[in-house]
Protein backbone atom coordinates (compact mmCIF):
# COMPACT_ATOMS: atom_id res chain seq x y z
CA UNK A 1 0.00 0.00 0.00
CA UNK A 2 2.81 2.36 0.72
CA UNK A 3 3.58 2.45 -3.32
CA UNK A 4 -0.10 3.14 -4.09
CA UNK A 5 0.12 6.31 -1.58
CA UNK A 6 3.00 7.93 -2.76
CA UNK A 7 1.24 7.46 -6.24
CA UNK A 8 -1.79 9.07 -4.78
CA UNK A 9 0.44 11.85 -3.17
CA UNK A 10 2.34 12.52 -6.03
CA UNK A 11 -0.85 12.86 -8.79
CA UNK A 12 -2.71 15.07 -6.30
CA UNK A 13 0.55 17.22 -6.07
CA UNK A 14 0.90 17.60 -9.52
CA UNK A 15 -2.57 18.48 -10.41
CA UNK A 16 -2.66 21.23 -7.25
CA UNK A 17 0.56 22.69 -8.60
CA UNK A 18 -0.69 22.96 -12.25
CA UNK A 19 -3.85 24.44 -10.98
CA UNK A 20 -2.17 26.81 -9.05
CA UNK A 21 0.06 27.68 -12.12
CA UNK A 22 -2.78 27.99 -14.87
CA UNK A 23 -4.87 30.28 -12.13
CA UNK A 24 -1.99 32.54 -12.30
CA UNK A 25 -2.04 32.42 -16.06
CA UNK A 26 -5.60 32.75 -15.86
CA UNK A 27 -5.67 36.41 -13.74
CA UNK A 28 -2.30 37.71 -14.58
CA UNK A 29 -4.14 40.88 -16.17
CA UNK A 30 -6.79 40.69 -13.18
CA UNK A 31 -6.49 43.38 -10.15
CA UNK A 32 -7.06 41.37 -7.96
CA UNK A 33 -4.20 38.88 -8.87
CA UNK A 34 -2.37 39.17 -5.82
CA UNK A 35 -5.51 38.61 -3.79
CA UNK A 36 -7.02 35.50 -5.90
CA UNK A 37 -3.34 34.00 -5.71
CA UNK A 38 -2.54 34.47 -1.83
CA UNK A 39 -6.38 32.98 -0.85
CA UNK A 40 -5.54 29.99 -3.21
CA UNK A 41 -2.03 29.11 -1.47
CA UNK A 42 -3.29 30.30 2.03
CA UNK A 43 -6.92 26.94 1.33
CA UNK A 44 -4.01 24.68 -0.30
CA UNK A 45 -1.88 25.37 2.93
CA UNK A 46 -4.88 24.54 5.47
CA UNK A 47 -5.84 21.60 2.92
CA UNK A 48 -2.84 20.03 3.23
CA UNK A 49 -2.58 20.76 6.94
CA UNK A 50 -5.99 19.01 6.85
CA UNK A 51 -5.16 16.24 4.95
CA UNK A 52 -1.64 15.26 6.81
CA UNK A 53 -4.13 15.36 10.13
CA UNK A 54 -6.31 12.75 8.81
CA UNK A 55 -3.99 10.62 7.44
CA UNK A 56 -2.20 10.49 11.10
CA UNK A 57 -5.37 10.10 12.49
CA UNK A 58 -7.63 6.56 12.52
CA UNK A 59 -10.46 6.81 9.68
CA UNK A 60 -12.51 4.36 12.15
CA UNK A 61 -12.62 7.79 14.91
CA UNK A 62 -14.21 10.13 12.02
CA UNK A 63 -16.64 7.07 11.03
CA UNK A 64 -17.89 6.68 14.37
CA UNK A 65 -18.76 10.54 15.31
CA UNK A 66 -20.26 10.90 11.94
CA UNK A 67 -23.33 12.02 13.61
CA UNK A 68 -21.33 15.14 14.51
CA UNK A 69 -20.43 16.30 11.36
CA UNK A 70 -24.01 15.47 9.89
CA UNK A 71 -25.53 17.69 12.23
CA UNK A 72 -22.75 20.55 11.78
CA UNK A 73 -22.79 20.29 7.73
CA UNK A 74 -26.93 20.44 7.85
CA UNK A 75 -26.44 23.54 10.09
CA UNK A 76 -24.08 25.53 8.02
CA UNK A 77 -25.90 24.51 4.92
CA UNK A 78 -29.29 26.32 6.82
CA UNK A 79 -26.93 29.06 7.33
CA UNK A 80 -26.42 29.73 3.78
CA UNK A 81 -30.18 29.96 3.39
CA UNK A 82 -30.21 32.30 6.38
CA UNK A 83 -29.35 36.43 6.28
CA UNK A 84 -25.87 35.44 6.68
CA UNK A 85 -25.62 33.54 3.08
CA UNK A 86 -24.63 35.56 0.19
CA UNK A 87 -26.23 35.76 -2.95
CA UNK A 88 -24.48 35.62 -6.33
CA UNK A 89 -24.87 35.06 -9.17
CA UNK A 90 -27.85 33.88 -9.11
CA UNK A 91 -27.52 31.31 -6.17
CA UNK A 92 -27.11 31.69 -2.49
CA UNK A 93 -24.53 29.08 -1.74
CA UNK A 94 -21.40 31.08 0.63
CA UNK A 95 -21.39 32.04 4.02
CA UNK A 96 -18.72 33.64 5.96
CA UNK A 97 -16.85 33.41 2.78
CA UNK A 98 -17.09 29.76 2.42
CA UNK A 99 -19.10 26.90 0.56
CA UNK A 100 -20.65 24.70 3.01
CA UNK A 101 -21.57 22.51 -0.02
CA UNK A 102 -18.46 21.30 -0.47
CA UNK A 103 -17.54 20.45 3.22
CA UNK A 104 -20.68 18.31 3.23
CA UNK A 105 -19.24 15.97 1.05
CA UNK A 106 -17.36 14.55 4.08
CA UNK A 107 -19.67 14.02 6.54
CA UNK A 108 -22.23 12.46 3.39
CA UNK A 109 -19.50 9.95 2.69
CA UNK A 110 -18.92 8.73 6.27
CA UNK A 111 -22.86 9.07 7.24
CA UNK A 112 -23.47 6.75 4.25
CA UNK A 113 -19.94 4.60 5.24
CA UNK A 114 -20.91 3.91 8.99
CA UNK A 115 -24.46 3.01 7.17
CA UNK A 116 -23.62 0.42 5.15
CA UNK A 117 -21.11 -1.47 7.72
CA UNK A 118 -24.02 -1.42 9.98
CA UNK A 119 -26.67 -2.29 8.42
CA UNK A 120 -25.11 -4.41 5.19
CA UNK A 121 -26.38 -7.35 6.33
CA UNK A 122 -30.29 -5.95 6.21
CA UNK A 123 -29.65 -4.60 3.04
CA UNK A 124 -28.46 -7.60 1.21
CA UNK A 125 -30.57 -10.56 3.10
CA UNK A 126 -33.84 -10.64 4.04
CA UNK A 127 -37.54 -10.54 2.29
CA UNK A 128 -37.85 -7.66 -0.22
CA UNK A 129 -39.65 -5.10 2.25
CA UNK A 130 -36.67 -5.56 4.61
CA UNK A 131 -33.95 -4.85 2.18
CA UNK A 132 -35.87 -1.78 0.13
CA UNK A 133 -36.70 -0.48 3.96
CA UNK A 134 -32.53 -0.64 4.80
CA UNK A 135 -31.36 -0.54 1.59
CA UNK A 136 -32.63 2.31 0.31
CA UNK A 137 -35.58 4.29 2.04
CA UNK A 138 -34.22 4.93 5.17
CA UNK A 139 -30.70 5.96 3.92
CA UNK A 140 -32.71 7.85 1.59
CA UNK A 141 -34.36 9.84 4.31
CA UNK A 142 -30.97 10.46 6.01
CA UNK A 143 -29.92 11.98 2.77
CA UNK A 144 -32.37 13.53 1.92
CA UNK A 145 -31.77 16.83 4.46
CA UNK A 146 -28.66 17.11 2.61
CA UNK A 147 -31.01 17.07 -1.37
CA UNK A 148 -33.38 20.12 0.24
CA UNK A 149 -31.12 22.58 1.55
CA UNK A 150 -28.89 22.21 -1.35
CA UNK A 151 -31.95 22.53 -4.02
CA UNK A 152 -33.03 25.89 -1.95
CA UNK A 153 -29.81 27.20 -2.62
CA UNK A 154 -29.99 26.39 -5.50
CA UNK A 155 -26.86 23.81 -6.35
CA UNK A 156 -28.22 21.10 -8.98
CA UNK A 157 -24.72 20.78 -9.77
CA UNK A 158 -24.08 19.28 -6.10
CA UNK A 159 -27.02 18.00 -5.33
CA UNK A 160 -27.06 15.53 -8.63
CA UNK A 161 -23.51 14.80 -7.28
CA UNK A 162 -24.75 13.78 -3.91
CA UNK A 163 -27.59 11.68 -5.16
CA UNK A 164 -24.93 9.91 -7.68
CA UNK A 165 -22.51 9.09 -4.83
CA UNK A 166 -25.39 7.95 -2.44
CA UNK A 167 -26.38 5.48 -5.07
CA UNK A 168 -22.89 4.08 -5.47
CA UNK A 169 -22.18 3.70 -1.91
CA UNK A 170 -25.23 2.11 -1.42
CA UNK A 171 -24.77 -0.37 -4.06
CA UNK A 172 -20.92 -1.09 -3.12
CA UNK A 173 -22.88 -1.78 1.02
CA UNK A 174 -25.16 -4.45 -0.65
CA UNK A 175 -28.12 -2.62 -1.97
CA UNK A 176 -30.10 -4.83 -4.81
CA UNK A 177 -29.51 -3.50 -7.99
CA UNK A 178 -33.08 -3.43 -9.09
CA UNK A 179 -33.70 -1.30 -6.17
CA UNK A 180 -31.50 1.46 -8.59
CA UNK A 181 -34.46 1.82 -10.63
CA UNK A 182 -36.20 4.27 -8.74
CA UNK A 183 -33.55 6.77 -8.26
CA UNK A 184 -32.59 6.83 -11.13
CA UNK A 185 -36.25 7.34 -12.23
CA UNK A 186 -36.61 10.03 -9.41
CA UNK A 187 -33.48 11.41 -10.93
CA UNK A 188 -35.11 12.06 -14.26
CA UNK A 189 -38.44 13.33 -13.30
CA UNK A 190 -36.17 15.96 -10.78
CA UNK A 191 -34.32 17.10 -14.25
CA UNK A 192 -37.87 17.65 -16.09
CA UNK A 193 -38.82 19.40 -12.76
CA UNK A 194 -35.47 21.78 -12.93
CA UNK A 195 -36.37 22.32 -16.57
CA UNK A 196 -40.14 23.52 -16.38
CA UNK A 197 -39.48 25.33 -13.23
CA UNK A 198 -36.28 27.17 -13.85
CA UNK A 199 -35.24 29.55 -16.84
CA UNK A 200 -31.99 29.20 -16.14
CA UNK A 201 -32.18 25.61 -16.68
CA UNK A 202 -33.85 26.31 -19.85
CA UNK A 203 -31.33 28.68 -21.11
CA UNK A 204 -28.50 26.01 -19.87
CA UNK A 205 -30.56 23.26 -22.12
CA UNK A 206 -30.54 25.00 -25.20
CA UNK A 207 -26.88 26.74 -25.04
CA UNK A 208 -25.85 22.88 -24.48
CA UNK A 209 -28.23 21.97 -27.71
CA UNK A 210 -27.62 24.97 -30.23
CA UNK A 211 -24.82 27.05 -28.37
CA UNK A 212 -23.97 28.75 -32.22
CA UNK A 213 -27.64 30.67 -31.93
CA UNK A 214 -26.59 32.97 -29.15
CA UNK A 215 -23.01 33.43 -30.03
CA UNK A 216 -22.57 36.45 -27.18
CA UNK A 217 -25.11 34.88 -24.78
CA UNK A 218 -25.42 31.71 -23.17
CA UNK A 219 -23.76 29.72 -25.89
CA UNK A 220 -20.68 32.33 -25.86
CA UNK A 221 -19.16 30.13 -22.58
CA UNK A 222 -19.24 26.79 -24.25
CA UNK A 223 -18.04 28.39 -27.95
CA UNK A 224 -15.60 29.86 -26.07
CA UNK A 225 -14.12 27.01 -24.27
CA UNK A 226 -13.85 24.73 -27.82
CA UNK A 227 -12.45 27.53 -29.63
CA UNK A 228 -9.55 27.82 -26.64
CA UNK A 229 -8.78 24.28 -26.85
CA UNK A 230 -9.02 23.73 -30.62
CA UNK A 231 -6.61 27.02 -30.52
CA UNK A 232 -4.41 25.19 -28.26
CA UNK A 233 -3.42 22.05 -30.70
CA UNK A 234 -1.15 19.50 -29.62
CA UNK A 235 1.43 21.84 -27.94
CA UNK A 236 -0.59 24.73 -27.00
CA UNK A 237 0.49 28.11 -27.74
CA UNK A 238 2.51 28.53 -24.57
CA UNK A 239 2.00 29.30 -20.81
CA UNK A 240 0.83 32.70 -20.63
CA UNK A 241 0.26 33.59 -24.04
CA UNK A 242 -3.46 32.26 -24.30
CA UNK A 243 -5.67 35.10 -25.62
CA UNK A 244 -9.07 33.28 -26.03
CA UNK A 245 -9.01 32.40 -22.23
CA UNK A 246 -9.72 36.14 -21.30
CA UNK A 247 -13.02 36.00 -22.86
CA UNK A 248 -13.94 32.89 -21.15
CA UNK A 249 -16.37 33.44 -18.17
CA UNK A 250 -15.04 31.76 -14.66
CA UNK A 251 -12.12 30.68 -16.85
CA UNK A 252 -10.31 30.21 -13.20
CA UNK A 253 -12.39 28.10 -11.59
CA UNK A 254 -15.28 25.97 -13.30
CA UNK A 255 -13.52 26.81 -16.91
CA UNK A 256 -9.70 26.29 -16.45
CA UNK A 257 -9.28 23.03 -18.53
CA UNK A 258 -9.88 25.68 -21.57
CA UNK A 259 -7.03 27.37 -20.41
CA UNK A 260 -5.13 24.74 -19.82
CA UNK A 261 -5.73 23.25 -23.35
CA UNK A 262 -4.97 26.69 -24.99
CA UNK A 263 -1.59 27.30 -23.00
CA UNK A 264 -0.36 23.90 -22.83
CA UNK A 265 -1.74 22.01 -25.37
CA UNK A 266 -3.78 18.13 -25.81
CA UNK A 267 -0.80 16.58 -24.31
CA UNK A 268 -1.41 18.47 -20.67
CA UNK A 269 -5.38 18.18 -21.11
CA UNK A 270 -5.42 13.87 -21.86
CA UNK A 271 -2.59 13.76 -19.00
CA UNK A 272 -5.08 15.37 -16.92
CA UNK A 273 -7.94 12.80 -17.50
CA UNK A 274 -4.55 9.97 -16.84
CA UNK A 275 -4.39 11.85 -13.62
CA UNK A 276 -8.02 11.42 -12.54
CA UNK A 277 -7.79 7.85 -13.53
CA UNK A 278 -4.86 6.98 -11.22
CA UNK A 279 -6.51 8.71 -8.51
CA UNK A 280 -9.53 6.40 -9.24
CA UNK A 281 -7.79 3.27 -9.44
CA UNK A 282 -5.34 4.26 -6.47
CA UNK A 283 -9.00 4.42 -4.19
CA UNK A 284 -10.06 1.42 -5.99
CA UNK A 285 -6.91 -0.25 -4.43
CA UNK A 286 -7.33 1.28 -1.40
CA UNK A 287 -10.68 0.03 -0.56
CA UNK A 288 -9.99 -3.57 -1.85
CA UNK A 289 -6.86 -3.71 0.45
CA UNK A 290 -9.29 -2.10 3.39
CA UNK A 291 -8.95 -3.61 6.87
CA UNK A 292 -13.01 -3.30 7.47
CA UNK A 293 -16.20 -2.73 5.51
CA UNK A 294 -16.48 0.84 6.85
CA UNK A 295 -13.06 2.05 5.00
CA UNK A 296 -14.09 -0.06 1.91
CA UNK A 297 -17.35 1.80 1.37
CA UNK A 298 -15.17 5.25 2.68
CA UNK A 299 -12.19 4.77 0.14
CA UNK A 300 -14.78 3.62 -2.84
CA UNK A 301 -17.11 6.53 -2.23
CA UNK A 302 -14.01 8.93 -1.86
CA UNK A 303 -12.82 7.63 -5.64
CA UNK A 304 -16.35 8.11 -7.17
CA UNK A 305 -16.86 11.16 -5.80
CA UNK A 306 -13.41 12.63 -6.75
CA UNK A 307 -13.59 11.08 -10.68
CA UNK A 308 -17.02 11.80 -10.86
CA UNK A 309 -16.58 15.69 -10.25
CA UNK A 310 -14.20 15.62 -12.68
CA UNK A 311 -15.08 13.65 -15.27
CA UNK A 312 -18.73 16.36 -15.15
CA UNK A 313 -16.36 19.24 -15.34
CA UNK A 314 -14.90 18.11 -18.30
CA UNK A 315 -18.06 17.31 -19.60
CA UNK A 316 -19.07 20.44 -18.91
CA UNK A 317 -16.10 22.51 -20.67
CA UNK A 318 -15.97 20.35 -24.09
CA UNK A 319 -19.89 20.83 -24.05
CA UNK A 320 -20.72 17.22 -23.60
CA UNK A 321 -22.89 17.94 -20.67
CA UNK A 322 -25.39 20.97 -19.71
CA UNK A 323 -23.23 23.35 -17.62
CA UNK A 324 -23.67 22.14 -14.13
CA UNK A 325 -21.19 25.05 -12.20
CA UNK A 326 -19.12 22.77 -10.92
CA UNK A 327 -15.17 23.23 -9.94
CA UNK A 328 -12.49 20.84 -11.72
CA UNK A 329 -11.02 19.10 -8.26
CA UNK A 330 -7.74 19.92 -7.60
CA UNK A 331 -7.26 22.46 -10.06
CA UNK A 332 -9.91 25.13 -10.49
CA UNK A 333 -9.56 27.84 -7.80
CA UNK A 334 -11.90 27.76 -5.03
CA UNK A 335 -10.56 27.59 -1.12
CA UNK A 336 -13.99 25.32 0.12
CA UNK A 337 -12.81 23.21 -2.99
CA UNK A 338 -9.37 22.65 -2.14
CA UNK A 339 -9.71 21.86 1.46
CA UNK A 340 -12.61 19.67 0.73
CA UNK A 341 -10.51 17.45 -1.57
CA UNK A 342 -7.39 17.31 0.42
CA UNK A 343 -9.09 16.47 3.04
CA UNK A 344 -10.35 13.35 1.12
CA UNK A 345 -7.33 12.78 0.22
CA UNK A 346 -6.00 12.17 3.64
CA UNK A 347 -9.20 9.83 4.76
CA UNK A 348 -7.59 7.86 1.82
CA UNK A 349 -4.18 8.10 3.18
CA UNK A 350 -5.88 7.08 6.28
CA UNK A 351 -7.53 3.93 5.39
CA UNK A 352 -3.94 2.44 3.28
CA UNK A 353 -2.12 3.33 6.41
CA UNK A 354 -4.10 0.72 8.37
CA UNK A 355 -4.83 -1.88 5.93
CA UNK A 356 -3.47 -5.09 6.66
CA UNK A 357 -0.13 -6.28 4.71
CA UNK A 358 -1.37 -8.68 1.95
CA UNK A 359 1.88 -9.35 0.63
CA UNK A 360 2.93 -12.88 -0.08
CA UNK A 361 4.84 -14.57 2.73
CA UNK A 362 8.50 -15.22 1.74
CA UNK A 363 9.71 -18.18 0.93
CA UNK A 364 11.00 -20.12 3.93
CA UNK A 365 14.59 -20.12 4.48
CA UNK A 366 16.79 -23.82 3.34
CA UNK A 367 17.37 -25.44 6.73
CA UNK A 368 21.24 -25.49 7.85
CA UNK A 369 21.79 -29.12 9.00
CA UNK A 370 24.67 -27.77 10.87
CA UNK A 371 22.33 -25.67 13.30
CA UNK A 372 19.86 -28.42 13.91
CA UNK A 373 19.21 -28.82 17.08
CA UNK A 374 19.21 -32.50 16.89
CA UNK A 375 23.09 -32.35 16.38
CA UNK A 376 23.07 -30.74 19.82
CA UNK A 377 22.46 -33.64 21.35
CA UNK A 378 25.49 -35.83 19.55
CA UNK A 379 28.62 -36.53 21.91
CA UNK A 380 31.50 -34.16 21.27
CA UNK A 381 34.54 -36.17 19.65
């Protein structure tokens, strides 16, 4: 396991450091450069902090006070819909200059963790009203608090996340598979919901469908971001010397693969999807390797979550998706973000540190006749 975390360490340390270089790319001609760059290093500081913690500490502690962190993540997410929460653009997801969104992603992941350890065995055996009831509705009502504060923010972006995750996490602690059905038909009839109820959404829909009829509207974003990383070729046309990227809306945070692929070329952009994929397979490890069920379900949640995010983001930026406003982990700036992920990270950390060694014995040693202690027992000449 020690191999598979310095591989972990080492791809989350690249992809933080090219983040942290393409944001600078990103602002250089920005005013507040100096401030967008010192908040960045000062939430990759504390994340790492954060993560190092964690990884010291046992996974098993966090896992049992779960409850804690529910109750704490559910409060700060009211918060945001309180006085205190700031609105922008269009949503009212900060408060006290954070995202409580994203630090709910930890205690979802251990509430649904400690879940499935305890109650695995209900939700694989049993009749079929005892397995649906464990299995599915009541974790469903557990995260369900998390679903409503997030859609009265509103973050669909998130909240779709959540529900993914949930699913998985659910199905790695021995849900039945045809039990998937229904959120996944829940999930749909939510999306028709978002799209007759929101203009936004609407808007979203068809700049994701026809982006070329509103050129300098809602289709400028995603015309943008393919013209920066057609622009970019194979080699890119050098760090710093993007021009496209300055017309790209939140080009340092949700949109910085554009600017990547403009500066730095296809090369940088499929190494970052490589990247991703070690990270998932480095959790997929992880969990297999896992001394109990409750890391297992921790270190497989914490890989779908992380390559999930990603893999919308970049969705997202090559137009493949509808724009769901949602930060490329790792490397788009964003200080809830950072710490969020590292923090992760370190749970990961966490669970290889204690797995149990499932190396192959060695080969026993050839017996010395001569230290047998049979010849112990022979007369001296």
């Amino acid at each position: 396991m020690r191999t598979t975390s310095i591989l972990l360490l080492l791809t989350v340390s690249l992809l933080l450091a090219l983040g942290f270089t393409m944001l600078a790319s990103a602002v250089m001609l920005e005013s507040r450069f100096s401030n967008l760059i010192t908040m960045q290093g000062v939430a990759i500081v504390a994340g790492a902090t954060l993560m190092c913690l964690l990884w010291r500490s046992d996974y098993r502690f966090w896992i049992r006070t779960q409850w804690w962190w529910y109750g704490l993540a559910l409060l700060l997410l009211a918060l945001v819909l309180s006085p205190l929460g700031t609105y922008r653009n269009g949503a009212q997801r900060w408060v006290f200059g954070t995202q409580p969104g994203e630090f709910a992603k930890l205690p979802l992941l251990l509430t649904l963790a400690a879940w499935g350890a305890r109650f695995g065995p209900r939700m694989r055996f049993g009749g079929n009203l005892q397995t649906f009831l464990w299995g599915q509705a009541l974790p469903g009502l557990v995260v369900l608090p998390f679903l409503g504060l997030l859609y009265k923010q509103p973050d669909r972006g998130t909240m779709i996340l959540f529900g993914m995750v949930t699913l998985v996490v659910l199905l790695l602690g021995g849900m039945r598979k045809r039990f998937a059905i229904m959120p996944l038909l829940a999930g749909v009839g939510l999306g028709v919901h978002f799209y007759r109820s929101s203009e936004m959404v609407r808007k979203r829909v068809d700049a994701f469908l026809h982006p070329e009829l509103d050129p300098q509207g809602t289709g400028s974003q995603a015309l943008k971001s393919l013209a920066a990383l057609r622009e970019g070729g194979l080699e890119g046309v050098g760090l710093g010397s993007g021009v496209i990227k300055l017309t790209i809306p939140e080009q340092h945070t949700d949109f910085i693969l554009p600017v990547i692929g403009e500066e730095l070329g296809l090369f940088f952009t499929l190494g970052i999807l490589v990247a991703f994929a070690v990270i998932l397979l480095c959790a997929v490890r992880i969990a297999s390797r896992a001394a109990d069920v409750e890391g297992r379900l921790l270190a497989g949640g914490i890989g779908f979550l992380i390559a999930c995010q990603a893999m919308i983001n970049i969705a997202v930026v090559t137009n493949s998706m509808i724009n769901k406003g949602m930060p490329l982990p790792f490397v788009s700036r964003g200080g809830s973000s950072a710490v969020t992920m590292l923090a992760l990270v370190g749970l990961l950390l966490s669970i290889a540190r204690r797995a149990p060694e499932t190396a192959e014995s060695a080969p026993e040693r050839r017996a010395n006749p001569f230290q047998s202690p049979d010849l112990e027992s022979l007369p001296a000449r």
